[in-house]
PDB file of N, CA and C in Angstrom:
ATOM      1  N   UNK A   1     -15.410 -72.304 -61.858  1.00  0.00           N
ATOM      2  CA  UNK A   1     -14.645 -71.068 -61.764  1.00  0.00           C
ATOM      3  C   UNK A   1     -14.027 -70.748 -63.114  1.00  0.00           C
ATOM      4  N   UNK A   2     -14.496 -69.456 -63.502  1.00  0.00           N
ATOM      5  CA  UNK A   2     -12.795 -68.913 -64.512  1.00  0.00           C
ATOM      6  C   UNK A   2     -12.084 -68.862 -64.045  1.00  0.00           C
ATOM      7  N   UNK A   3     -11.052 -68.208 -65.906  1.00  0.00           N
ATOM      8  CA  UNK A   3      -9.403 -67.927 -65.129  1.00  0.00           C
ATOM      9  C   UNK A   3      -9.062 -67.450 -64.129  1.00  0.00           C
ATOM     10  N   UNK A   4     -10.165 -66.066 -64.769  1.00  0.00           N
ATOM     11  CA  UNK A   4      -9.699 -65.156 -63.070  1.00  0.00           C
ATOM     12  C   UNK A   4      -9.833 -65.777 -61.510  1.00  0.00           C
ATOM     13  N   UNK A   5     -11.119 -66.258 -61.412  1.00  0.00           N
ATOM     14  CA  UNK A   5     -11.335 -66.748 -59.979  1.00  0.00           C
ATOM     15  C   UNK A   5     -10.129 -67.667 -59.485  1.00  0.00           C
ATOM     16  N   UNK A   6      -9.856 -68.406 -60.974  1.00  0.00           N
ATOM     17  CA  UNK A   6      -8.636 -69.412 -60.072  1.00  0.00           C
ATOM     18  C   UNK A   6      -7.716 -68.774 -60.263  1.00  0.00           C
ATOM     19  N   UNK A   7      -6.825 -67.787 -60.542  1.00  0.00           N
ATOM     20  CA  UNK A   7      -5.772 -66.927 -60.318  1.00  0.00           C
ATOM     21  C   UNK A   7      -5.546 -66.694 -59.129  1.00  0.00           C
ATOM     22  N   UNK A   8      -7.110 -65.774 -59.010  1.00  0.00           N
ATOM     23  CA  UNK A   8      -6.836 -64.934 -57.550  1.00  0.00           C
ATOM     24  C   UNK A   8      -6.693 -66.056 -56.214  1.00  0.00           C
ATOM     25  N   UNK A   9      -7.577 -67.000 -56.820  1.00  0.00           N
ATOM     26  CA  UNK A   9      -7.751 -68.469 -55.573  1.00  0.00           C
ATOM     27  C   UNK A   9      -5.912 -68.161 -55.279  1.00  0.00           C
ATOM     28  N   UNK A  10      -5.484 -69.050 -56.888  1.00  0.00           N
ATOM     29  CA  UNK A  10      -3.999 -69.445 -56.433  1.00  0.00           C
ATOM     30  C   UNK A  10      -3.310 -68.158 -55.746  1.00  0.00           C
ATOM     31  N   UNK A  11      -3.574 -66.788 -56.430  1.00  0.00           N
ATOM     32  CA  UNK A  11      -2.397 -65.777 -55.495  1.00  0.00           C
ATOM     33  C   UNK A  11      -3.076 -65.753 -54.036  1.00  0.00           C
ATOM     34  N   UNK A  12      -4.034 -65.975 -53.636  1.00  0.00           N
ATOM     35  CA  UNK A  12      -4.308 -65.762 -52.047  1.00  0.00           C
ATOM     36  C   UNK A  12      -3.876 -67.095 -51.641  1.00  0.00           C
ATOM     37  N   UNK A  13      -3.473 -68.060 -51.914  1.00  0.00           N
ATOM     38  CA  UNK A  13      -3.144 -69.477 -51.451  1.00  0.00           C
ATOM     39  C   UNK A  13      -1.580 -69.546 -51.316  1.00  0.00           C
ATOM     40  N   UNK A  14      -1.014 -68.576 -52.272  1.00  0.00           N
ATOM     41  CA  UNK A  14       0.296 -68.590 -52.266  1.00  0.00           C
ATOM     42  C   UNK A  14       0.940 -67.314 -51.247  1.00  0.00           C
ATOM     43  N   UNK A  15       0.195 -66.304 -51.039  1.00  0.00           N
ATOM     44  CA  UNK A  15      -0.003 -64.684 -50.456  1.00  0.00           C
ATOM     45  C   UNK A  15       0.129 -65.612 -48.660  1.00  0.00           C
ATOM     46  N   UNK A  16      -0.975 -66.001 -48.882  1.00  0.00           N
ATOM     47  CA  UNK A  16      -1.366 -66.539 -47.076  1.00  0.00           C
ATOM     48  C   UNK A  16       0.323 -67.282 -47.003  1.00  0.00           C
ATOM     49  N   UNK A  17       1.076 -68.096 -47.824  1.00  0.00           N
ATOM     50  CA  UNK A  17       2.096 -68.957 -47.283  1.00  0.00           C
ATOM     51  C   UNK A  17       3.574 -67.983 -48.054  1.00  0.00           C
ATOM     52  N   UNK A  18       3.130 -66.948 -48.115  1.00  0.00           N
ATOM     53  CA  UNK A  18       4.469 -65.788 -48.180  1.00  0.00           C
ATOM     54  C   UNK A  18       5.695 -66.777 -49.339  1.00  0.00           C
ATOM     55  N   UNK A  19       4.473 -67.084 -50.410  1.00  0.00           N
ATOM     56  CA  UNK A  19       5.347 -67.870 -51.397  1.00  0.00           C
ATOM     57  C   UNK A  19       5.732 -67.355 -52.339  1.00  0.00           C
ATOM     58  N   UNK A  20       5.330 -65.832 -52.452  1.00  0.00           N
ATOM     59  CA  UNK A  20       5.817 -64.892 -53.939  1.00  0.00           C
ATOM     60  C   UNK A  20       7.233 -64.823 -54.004  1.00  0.00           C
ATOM     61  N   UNK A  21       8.199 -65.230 -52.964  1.00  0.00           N
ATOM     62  CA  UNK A  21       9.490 -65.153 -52.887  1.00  0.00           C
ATOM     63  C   UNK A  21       9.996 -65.935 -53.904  1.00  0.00           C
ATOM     64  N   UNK A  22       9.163 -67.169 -53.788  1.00  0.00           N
ATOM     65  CA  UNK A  22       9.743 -68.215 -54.268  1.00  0.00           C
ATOM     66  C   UNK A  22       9.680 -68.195 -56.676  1.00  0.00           C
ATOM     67  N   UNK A  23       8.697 -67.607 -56.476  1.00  0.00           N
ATOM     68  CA  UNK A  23       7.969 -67.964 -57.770  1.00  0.00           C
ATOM     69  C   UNK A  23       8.371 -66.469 -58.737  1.00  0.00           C
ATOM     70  N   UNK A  24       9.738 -66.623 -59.265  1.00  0.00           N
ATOM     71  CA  UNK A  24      10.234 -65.965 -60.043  1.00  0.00           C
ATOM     72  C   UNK A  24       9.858 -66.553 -61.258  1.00  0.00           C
ATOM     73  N   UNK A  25      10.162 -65.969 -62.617  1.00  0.00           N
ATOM     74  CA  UNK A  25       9.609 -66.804 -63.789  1.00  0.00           C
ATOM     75  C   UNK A  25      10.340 -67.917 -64.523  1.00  0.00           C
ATOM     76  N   UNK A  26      11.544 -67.662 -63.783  1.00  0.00           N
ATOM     77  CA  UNK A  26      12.490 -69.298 -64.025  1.00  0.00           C
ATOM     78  C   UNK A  26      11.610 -70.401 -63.012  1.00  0.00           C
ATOM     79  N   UNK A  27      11.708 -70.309 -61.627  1.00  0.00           N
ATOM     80  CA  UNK A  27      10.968 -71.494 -60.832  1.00  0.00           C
ATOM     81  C   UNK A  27       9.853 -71.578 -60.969  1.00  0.00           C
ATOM     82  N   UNK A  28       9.250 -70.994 -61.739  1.00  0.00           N
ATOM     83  CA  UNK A  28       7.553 -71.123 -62.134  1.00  0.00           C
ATOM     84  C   UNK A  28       7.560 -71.943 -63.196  1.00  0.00           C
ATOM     85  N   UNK A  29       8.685 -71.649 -64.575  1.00  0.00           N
ATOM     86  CA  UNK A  29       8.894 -72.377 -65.284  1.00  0.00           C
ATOM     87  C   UNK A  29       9.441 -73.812 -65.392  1.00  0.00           C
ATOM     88  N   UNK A  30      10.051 -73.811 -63.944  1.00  0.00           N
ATOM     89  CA  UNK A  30      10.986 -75.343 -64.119  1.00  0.00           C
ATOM     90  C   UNK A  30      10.202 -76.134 -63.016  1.00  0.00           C
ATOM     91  N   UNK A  31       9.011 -75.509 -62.689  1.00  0.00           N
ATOM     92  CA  UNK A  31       7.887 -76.075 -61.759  1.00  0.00           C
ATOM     93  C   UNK A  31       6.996 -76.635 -62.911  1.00  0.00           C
ATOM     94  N   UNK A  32       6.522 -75.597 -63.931  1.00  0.00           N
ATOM     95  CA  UNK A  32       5.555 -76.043 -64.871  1.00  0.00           C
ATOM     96  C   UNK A  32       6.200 -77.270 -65.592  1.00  0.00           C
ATOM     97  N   UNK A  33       7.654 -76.953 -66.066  1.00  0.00           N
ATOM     98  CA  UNK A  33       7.956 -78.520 -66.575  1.00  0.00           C
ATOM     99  C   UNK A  33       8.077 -79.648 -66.006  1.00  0.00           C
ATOM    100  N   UNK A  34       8.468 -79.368 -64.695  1.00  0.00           N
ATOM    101  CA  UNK A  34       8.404 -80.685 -63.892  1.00  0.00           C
ATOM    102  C   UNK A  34       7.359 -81.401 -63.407  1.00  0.00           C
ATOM    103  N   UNK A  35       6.060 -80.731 -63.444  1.00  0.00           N
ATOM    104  CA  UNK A  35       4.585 -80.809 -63.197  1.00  0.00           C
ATOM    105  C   UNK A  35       4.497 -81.992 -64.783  1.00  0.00           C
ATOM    106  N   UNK A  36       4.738 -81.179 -65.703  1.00  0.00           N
ATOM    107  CA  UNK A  36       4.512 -81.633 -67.543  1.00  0.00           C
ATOM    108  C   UNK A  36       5.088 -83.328 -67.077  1.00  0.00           C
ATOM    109  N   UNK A  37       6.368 -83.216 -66.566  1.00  0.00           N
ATOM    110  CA  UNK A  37       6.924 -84.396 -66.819  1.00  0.00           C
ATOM    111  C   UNK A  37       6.498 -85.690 -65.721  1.00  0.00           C
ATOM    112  N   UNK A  38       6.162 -84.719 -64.428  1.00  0.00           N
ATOM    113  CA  UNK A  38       5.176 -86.112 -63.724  1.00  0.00           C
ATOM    114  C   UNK A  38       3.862 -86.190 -64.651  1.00  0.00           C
ATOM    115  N   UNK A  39       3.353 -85.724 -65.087  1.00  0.00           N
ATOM    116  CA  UNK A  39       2.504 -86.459 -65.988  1.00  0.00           C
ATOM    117  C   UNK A  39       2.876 -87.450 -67.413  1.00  0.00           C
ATOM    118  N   UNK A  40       4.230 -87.069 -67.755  1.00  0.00           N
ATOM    119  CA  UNK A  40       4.256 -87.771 -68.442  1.00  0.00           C
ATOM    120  C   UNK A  40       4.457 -89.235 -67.769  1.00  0.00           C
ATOM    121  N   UNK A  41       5.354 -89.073 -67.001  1.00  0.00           N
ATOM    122  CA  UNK A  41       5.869 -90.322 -66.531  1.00  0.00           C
ATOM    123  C   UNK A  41       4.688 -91.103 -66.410  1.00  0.00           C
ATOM    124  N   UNK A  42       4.056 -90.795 -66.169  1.00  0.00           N
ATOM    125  CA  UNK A  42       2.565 -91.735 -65.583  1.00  0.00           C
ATOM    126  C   UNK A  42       2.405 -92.966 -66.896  1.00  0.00           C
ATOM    127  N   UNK A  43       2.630 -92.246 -68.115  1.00  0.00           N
ATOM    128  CA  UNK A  43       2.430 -92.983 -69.304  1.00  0.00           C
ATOM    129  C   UNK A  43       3.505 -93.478 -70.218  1.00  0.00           C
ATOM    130  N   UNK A  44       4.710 -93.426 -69.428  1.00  0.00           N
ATOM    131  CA  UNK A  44       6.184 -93.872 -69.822  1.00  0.00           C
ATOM    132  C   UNK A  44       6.096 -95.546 -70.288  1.00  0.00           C
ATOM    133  N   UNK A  45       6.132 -96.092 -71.214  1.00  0.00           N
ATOM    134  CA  UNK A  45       6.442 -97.196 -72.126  1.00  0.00           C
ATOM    135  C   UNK A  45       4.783 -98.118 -71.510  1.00  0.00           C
ATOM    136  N   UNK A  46       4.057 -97.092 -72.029  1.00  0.00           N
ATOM    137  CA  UNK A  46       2.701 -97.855 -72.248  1.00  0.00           C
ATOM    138  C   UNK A  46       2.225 -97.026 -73.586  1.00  0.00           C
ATOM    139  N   UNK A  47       1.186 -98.760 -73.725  1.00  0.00           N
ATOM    140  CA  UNK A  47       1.084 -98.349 -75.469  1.00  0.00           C
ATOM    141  C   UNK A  47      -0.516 -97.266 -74.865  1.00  0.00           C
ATOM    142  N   UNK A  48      -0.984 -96.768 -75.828  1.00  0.00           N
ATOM    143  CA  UNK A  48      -2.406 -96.404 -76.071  1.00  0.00           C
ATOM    144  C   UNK A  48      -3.150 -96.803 -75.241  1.00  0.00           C
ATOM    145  N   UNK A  49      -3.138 -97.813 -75.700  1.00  0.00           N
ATOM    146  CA  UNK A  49      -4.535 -98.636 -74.776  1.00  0.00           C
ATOM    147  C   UNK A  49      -3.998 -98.973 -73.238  1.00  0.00           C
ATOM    148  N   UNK A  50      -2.981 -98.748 -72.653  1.00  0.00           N
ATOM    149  CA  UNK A  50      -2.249 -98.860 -71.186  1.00  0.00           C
ATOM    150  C   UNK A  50      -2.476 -97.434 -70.314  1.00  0.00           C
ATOM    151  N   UNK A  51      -2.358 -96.616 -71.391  1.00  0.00           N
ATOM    152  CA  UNK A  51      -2.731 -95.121 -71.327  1.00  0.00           C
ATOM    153  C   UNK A  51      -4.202 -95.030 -70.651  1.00  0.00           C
ATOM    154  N   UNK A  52      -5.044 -95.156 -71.337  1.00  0.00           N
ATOM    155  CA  UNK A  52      -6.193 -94.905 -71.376  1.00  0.00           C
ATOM    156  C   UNK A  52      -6.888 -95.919 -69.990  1.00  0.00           C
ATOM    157  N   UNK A  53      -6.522 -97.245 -69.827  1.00  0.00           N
ATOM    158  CA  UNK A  53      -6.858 -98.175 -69.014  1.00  0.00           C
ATOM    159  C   UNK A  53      -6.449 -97.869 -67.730  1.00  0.00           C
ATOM    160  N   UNK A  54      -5.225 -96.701 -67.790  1.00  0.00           N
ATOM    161  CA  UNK A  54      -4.281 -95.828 -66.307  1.00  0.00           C
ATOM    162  C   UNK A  54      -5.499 -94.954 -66.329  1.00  0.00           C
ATOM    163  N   UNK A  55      -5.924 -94.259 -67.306  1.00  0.00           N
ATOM    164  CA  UNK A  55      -6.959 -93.331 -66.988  1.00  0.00           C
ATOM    165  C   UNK A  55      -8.191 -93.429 -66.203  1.00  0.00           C
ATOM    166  N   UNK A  56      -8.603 -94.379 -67.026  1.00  0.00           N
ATOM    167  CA  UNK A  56     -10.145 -95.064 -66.564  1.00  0.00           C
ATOM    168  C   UNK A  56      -9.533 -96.014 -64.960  1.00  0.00           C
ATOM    169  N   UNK A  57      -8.882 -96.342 -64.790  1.00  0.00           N
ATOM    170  CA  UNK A  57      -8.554 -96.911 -63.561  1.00  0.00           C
ATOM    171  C   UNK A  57      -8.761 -95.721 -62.627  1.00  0.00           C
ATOM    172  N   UNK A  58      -7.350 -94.849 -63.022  1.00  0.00           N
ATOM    173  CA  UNK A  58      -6.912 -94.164 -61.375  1.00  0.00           C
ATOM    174  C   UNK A  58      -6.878 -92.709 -61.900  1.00  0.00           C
ATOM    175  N   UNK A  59      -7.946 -92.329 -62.285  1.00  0.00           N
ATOM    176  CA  UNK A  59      -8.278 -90.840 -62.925  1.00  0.00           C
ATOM    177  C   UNK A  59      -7.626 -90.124 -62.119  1.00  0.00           C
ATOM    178  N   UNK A  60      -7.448 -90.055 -60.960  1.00  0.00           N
ATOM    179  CA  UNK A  60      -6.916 -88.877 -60.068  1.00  0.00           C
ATOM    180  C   UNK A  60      -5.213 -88.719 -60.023  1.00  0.00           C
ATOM    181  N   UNK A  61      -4.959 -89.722 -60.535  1.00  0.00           N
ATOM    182  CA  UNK A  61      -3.153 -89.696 -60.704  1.00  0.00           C
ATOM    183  C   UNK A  61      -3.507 -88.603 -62.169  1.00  0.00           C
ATOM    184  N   UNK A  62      -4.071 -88.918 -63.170  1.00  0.00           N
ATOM    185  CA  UNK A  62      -3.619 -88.134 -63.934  1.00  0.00           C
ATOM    186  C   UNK A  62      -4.225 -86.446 -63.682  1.00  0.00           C
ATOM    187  N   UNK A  63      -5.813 -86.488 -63.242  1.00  0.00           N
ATOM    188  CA  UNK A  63      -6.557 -85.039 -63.207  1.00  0.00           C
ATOM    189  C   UNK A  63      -5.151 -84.332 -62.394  1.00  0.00           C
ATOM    190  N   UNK A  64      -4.965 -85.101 -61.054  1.00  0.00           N
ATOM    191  CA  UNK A  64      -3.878 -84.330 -59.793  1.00  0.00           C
ATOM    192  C   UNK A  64      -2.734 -83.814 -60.864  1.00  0.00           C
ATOM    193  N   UNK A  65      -2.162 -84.633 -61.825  1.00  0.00           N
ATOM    194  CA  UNK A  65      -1.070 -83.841 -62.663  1.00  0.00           C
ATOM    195  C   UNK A  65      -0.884 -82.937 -63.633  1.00  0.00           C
ATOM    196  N   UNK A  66      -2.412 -82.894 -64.585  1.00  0.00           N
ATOM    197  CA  UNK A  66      -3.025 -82.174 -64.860  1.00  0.00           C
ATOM    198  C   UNK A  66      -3.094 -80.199 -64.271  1.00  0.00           C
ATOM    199  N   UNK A  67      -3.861 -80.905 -62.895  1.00  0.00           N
ATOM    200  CA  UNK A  67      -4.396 -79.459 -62.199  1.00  0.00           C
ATOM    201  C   UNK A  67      -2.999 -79.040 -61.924  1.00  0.00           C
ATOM    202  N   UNK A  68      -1.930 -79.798 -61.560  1.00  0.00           N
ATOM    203  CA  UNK A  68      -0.634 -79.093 -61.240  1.00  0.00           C
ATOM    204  C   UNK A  68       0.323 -78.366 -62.158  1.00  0.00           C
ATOM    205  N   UNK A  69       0.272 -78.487 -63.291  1.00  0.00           N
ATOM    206  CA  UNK A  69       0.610 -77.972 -64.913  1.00  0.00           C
ATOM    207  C   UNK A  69      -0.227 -77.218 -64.753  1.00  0.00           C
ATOM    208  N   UNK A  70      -1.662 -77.158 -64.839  1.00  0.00           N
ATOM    209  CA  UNK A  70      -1.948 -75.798 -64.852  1.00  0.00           C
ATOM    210  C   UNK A  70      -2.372 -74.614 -63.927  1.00  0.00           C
ATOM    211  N   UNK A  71      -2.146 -74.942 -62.452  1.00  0.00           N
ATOM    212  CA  UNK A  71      -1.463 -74.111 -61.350  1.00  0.00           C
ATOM    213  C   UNK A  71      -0.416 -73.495 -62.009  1.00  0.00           C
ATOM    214  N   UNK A  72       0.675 -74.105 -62.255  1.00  0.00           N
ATOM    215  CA  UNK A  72       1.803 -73.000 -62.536  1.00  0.00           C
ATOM    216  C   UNK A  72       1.426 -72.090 -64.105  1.00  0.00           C
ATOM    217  N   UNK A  73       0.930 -72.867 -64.638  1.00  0.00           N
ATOM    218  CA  UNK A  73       0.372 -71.996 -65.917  1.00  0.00           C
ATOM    219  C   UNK A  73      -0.082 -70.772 -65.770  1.00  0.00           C
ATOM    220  N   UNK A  74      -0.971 -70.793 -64.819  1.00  0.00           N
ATOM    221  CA  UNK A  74      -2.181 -69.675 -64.036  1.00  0.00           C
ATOM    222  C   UNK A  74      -1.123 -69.063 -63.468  1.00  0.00           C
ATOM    223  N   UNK A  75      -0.474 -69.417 -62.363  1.00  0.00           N
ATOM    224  CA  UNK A  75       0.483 -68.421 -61.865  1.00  0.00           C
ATOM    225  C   UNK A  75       1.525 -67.708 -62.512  1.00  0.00           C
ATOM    226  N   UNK A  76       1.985 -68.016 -63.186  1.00  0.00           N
ATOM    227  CA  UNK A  76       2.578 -67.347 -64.686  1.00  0.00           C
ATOM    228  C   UNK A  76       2.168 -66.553 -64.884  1.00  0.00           C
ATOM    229  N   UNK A  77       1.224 -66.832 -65.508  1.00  0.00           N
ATOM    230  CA  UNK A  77      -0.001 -66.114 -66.734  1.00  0.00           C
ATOM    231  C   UNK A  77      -0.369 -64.674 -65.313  1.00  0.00           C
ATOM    232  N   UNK A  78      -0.927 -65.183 -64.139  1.00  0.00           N
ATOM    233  CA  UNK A  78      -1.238 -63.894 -63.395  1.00  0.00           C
ATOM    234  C   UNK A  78       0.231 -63.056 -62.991  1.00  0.00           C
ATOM    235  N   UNK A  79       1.251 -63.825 -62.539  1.00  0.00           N
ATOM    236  CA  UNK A  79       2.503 -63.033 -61.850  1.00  0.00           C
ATOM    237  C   UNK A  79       2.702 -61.581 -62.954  1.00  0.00           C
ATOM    238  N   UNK A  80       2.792 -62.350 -64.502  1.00  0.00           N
ATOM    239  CA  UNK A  80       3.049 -61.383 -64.715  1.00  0.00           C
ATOM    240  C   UNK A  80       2.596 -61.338 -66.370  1.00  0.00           C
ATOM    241  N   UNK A  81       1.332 -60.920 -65.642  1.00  0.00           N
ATOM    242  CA  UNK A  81      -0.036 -59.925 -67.096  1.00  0.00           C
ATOM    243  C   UNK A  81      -0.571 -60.676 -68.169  1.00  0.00           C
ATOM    244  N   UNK A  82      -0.356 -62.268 -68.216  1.00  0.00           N
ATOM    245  CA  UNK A  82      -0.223 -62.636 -69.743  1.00  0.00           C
ATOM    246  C   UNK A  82      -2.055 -63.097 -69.847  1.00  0.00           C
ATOM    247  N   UNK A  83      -2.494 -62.776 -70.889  1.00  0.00           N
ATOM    248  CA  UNK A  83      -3.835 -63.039 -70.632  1.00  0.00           C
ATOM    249  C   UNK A  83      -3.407 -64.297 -71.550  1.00  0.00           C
ATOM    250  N   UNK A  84      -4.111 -65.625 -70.839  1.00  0.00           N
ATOM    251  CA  UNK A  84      -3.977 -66.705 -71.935  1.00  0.00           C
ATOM    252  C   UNK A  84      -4.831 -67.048 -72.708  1.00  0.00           C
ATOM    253  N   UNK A  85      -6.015 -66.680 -73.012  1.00  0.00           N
ATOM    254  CA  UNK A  85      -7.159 -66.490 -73.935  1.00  0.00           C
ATOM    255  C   UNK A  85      -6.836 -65.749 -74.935  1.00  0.00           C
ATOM    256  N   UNK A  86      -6.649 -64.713 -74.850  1.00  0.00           N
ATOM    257  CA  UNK A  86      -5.680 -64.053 -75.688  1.00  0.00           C
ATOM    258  C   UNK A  86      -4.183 -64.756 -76.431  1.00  0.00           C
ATOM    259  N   UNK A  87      -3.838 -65.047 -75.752  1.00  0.00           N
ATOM    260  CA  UNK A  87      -2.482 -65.669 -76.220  1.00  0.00           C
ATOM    261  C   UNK A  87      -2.686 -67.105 -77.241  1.00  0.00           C
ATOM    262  N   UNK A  88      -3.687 -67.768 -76.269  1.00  0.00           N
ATOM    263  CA  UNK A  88      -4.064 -69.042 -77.361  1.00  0.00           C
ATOM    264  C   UNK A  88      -4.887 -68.351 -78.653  1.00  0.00           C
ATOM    265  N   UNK A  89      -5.599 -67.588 -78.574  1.00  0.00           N
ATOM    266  CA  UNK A  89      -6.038 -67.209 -79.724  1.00  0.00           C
ATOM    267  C   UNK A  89      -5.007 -66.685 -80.878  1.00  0.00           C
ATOM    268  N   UNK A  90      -4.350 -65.788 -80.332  1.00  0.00           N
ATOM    269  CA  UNK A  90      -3.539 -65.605 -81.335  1.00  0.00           C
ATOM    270  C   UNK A  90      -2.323 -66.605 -81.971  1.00  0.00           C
ATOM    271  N   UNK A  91      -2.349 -67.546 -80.911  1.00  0.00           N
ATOM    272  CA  UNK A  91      -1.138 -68.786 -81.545  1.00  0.00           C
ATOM    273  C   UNK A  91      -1.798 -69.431 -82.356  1.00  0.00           C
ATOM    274  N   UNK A  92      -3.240 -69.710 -82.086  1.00  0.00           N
ATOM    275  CA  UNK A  92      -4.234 -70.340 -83.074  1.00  0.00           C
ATOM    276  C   UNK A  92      -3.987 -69.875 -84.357  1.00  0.00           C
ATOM    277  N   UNK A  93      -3.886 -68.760 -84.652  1.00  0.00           N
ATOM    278  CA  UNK A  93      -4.166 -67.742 -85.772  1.00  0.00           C
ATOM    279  C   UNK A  93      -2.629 -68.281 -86.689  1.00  0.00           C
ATOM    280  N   UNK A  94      -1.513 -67.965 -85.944  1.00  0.00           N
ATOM    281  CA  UNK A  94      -0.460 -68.368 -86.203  1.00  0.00           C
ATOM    282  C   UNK A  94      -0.258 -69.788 -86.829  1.00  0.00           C
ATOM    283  N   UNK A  95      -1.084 -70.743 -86.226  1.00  0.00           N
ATOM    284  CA  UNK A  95      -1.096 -71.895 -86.423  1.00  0.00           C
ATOM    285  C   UNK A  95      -1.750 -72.705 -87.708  1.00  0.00           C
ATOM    286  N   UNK A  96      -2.739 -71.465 -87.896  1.00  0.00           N
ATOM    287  CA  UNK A  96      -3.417 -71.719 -88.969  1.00  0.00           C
ATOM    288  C   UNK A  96      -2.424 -71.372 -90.022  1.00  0.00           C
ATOM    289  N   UNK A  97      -1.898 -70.228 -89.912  1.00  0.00           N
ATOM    290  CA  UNK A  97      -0.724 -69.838 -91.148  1.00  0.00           C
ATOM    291  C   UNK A  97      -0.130 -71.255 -91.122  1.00  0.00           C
ATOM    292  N   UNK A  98       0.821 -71.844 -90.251  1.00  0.00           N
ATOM    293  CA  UNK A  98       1.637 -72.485 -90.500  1.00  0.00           C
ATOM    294  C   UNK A  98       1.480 -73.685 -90.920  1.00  0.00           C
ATOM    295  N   UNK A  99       0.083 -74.493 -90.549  1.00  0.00           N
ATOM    296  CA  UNK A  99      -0.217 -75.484 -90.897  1.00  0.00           C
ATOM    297  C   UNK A  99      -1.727 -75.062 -91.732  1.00  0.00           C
ATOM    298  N   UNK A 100      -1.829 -75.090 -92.599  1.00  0.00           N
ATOM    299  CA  UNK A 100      -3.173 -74.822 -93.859  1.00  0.00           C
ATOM    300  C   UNK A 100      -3.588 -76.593 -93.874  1.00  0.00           C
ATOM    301  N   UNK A 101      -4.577 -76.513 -93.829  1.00  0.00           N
ATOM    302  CA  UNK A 101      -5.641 -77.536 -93.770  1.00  0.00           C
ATOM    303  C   UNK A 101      -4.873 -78.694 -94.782  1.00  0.00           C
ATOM    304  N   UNK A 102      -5.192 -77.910 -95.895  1.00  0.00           N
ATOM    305  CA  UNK A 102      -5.064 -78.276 -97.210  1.00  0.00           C
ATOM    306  C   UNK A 102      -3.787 -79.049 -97.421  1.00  0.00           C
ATOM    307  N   UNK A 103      -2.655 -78.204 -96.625  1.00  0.00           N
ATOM    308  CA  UNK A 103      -1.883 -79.477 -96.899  1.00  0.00           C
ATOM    309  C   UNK A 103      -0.962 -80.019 -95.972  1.00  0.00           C
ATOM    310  N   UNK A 104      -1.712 -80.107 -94.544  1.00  0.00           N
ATOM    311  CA  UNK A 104      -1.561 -80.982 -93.544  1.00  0.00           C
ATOM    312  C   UNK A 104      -2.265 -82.051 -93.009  1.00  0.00           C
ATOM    313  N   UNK A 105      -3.535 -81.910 -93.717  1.00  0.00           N
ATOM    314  CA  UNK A 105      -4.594 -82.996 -93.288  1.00  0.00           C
ATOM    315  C   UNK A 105      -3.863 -84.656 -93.660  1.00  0.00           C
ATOM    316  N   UNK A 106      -3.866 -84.932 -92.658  1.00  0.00           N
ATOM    317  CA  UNK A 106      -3.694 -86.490 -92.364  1.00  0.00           C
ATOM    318  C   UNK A 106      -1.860 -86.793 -92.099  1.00  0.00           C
ATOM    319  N   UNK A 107      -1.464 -85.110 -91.918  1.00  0.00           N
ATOM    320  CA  UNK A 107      -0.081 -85.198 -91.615  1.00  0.00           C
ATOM    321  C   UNK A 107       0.749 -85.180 -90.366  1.00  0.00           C
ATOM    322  N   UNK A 108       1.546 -85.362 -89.894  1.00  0.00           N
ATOM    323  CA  UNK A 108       2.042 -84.886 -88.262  1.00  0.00           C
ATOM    324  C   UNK A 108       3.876 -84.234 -88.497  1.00  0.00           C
ATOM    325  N   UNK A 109       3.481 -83.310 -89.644  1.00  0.00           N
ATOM    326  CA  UNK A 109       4.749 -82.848 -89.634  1.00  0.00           C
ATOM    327  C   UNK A 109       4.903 -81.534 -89.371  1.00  0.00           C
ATOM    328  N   UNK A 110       6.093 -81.156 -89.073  1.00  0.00           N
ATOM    329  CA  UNK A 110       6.555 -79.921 -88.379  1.00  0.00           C
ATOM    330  C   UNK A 110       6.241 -78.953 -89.870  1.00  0.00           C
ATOM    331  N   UNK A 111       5.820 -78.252 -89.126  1.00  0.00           N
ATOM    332  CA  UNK A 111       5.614 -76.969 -90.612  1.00  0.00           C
ATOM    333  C   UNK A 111       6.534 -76.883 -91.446  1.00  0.00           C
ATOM    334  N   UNK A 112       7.965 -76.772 -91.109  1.00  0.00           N
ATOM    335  CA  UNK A 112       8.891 -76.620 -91.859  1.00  0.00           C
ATOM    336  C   UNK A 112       9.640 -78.027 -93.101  1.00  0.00           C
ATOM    337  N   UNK A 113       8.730 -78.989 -92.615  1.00  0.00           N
ATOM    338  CA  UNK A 113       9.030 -80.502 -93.229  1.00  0.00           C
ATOM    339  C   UNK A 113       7.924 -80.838 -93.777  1.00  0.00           C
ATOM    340  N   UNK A 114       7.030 -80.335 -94.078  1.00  0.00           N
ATOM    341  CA  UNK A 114       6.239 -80.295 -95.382  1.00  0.00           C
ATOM    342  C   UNK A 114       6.162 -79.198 -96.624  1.00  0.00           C
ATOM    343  N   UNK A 115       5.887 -79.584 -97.986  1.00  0.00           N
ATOM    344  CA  UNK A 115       5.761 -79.007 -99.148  1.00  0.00           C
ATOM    345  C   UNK A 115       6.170 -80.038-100.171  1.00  0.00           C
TER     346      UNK A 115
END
């Protein structure tokens, strides 16, 4: 499926259980972070390789937290107009300004903490 198909999936899934009440763009938002943060937890004080060995074990703890971050993403993005193809493209663009190849390669610093 595309975006669209899974949009409309999620608004008829949410439509059938009269959930638009619920999903203003604050509780969509503090849904999407709390979604972000059960995934993190999954990988809370494991190194790399504990990470990856959670992965290859029990793939579905992480895909399930995954697909739930980006449920609310999608519902966002459809509630209200944001095309996210669009949007990543242009942050891309942005991104390129801020970080130039040239003199970030092999770096992990905030744009503003390099020169």
């Amino acid at each position: 499926m595309n975006q669209r198909e899974l949009s409309d999936q999620i608004r008829s899934f949410c439509e059938e259980r009269d959930w638009d009440q619920f999903h203003s763009l604050k509780d969509l938002s503090i849904g999407l972070s709390t979604e972000a943060n059960e995934l993190l937890q999954l990988f809370r004080f494991k190194d790399e390789t504990q990470c990856i060995e959670l992965l290859k074990a029990q793939p579905d703890k992480v895909t399930h937290e995954l697909a739930d971050v980006y449920y609310y993403l999608l519902r966002i993005a459809d509630l209200y107009n944001i095309d996210l193809n669009q949007a990543l493209e242009e942050k891309m663009k942005l991104n390129e300004q801020k970080y130039p190849a040239a003199k970030v390669k092999g770096k992990n610093l905030k744009y503003n903490e390099y020169e």
